[in-house]
N, C-alpha and C. Protein backbone atom coordinates (compact mmCIF):
# COMPACT_ATOMS: atom_id res chain seq x y z
N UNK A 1 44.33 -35.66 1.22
CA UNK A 1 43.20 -35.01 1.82
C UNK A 1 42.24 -36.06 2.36
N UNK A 2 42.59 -37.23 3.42
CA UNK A 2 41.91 -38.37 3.93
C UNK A 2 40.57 -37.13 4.27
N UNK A 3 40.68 -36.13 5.10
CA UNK A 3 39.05 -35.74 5.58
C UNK A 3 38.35 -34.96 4.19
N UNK A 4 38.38 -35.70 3.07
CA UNK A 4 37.55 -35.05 2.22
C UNK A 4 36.37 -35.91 1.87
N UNK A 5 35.00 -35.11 2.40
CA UNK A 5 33.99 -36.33 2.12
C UNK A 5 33.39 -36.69 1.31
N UNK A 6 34.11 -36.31 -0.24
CA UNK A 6 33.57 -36.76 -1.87
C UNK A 6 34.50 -38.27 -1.83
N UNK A 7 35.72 -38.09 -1.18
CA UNK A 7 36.37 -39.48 -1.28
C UNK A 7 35.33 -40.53 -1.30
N UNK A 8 34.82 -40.43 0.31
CA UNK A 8 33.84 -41.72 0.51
C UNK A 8 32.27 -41.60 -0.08
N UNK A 9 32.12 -40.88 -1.02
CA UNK A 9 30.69 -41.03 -1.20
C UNK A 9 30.77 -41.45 -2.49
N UNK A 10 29.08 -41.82 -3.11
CA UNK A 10 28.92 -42.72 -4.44
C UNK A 10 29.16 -40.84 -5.30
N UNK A 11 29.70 -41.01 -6.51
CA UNK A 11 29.52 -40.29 -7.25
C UNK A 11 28.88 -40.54 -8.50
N UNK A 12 27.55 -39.70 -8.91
CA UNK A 12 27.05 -40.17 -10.21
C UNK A 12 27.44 -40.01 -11.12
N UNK A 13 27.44 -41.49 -11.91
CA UNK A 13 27.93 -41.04 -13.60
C UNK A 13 27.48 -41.35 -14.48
N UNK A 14 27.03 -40.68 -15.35
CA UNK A 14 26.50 -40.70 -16.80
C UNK A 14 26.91 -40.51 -18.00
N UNK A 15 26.61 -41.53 -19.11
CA UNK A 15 27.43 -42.25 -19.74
C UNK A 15 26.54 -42.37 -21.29
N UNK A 16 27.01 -42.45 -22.41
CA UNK A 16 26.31 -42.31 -23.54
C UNK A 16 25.37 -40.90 -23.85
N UNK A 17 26.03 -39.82 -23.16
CA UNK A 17 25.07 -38.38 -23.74
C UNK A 17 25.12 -38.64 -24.98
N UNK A 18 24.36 -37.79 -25.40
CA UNK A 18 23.54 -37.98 -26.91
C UNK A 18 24.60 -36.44 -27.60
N UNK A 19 26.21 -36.58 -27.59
CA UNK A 19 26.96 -35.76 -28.05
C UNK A 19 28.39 -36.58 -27.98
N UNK A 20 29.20 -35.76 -28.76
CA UNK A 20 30.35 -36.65 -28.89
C UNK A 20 31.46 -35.81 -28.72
N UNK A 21 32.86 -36.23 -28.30
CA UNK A 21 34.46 -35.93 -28.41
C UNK A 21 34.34 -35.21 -26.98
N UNK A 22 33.38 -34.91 -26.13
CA UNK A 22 33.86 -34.62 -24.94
C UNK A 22 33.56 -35.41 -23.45
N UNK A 23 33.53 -34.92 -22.55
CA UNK A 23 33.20 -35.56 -20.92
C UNK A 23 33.63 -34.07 -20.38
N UNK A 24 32.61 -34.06 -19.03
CA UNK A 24 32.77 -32.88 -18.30
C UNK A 24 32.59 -33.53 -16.85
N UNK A 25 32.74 -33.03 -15.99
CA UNK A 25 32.66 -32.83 -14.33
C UNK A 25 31.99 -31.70 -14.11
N UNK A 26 30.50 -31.54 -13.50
CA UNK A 26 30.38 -30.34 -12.92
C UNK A 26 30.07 -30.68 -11.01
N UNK A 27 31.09 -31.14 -10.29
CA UNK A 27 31.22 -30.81 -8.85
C UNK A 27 30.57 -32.06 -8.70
N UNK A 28 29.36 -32.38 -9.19
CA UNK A 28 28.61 -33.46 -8.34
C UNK A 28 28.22 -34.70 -8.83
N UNK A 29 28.70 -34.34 -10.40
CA UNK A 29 28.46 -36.08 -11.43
C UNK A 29 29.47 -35.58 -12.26
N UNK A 30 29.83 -37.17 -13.15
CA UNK A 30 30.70 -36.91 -14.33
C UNK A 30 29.94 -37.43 -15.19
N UNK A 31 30.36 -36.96 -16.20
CA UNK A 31 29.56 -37.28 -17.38
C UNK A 31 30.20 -37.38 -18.69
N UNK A 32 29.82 -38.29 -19.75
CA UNK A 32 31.07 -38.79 -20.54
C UNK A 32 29.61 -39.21 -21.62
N UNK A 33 30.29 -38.44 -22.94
CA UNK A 33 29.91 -38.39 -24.30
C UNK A 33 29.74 -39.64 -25.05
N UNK A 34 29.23 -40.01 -26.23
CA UNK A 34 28.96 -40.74 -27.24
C UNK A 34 30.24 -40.79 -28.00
N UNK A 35 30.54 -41.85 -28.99
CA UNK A 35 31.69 -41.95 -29.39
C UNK A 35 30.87 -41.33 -31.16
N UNK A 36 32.00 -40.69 -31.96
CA UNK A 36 31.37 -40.13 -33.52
C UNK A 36 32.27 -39.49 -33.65
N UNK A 37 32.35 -38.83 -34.60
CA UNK A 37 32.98 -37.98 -35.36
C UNK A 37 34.45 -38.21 -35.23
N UNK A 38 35.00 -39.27 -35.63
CA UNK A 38 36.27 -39.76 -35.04
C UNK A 38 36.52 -39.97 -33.62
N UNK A 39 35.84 -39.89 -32.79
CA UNK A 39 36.38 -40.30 -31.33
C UNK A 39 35.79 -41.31 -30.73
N UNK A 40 36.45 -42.09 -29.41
CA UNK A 40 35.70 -42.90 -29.06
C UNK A 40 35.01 -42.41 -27.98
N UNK A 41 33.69 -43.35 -27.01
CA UNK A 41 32.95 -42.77 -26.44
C UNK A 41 33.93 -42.75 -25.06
N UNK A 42 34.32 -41.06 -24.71
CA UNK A 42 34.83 -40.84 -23.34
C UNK A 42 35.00 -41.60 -22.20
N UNK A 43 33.66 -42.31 -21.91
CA UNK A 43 33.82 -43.40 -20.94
C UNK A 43 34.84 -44.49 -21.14
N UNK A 44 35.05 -44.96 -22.10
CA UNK A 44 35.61 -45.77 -22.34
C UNK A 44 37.66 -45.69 -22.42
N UNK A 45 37.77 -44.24 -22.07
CA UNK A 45 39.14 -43.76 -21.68
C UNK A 45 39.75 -43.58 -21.12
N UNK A 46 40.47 -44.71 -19.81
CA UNK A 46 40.76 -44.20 -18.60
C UNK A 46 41.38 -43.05 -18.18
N UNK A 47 42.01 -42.39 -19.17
CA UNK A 47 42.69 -40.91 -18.79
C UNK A 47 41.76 -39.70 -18.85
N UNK A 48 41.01 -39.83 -19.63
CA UNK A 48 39.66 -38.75 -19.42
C UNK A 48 38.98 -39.28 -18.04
N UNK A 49 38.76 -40.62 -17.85
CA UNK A 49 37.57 -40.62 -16.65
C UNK A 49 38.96 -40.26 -15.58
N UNK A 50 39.88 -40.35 -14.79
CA UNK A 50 40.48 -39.75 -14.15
C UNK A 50 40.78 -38.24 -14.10
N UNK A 51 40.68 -37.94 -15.41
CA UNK A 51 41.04 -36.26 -15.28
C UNK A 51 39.32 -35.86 -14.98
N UNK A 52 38.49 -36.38 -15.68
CA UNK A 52 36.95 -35.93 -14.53
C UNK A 52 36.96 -35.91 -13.32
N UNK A 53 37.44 -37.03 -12.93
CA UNK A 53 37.25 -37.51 -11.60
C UNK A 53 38.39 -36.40 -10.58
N UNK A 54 39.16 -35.71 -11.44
CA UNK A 54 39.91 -34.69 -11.04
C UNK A 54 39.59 -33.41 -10.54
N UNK A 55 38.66 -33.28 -11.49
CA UNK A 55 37.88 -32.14 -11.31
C UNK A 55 37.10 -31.88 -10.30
N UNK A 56 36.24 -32.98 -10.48
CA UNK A 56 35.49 -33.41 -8.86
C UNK A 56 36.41 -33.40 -7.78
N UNK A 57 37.33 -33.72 -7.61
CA UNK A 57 38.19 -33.14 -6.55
C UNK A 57 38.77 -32.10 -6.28
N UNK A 58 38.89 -31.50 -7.44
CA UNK A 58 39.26 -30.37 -7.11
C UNK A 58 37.59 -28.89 -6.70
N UNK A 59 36.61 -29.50 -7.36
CA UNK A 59 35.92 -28.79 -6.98
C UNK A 59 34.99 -28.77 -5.51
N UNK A 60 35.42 -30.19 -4.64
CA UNK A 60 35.25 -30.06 -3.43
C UNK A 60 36.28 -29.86 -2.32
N UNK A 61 37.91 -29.57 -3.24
CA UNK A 61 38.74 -29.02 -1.99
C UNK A 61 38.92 -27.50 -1.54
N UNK A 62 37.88 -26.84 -2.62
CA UNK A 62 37.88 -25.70 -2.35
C UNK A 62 37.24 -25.11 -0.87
N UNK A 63 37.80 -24.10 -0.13
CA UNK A 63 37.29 -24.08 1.05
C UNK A 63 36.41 -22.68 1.18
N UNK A 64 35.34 -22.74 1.20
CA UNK A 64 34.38 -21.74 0.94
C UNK A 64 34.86 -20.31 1.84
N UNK A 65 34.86 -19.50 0.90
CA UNK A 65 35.67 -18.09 1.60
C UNK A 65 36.62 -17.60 1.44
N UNK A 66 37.72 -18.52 0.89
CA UNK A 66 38.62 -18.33 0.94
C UNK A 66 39.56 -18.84 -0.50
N UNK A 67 38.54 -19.44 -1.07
CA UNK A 67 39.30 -19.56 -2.79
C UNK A 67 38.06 -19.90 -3.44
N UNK A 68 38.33 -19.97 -4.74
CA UNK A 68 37.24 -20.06 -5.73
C UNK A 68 37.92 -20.90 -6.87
N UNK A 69 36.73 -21.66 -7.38
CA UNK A 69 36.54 -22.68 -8.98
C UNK A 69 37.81 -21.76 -10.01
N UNK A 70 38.97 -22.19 -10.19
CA UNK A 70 39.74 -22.14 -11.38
C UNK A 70 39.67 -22.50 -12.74
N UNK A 71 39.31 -22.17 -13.57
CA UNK A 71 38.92 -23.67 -14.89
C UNK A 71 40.18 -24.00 -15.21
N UNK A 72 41.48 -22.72 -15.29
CA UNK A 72 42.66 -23.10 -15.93
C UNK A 72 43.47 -23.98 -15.00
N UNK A 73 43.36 -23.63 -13.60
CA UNK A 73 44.31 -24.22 -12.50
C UNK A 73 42.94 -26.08 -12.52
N UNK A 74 42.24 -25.70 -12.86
CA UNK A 74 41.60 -27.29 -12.70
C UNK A 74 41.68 -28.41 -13.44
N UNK A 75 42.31 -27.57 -14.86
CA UNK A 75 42.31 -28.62 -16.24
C UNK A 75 44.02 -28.59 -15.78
N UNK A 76 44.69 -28.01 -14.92
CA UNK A 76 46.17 -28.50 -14.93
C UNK A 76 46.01 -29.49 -13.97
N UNK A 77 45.61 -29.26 -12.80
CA UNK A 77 45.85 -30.49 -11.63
C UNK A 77 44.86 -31.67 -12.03
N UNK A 78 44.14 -31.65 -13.16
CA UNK A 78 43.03 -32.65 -13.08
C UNK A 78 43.70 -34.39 -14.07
């Protein structure tokens, strides 16, 4: 998808939330948890920060009108 224009832009990310064992994507930043309760801090996992960074793609290839935000089809392709 070269004409997708999240490719080329900065995406924000935030890092050390004040919670632990997860990371989320909502469309326009990623965001990645504290390490505790047995886990380490998200950021620090390259397979979680790619499957975020998944999400974010998938939530700007949607083409307005004509499909809508999946959570189940997003956590598979992500």
């Amino acid at each position: 998808m070269p004409g997708l224009p999240v490719l080329n832009e900065q995406l924000p990310v935030y890092v050390n939330i004040a919670d632990v064992c997860n990371a989320y994507s909502d469309g326009l930043s990623i965001n990645f948890l504290q390490s505790g309760s047995g886990c380490e801090n998200t950021a620090r996992l390259p397979d979680v920060v790619r499957h975020e960074y998944g999400h974010t793609i998938h939530f700007h290839a949607i083409i307005p009108g004509v499909g809508q935000f999946d959570g189940g089809l997003s956590e598979g392709i992500s």
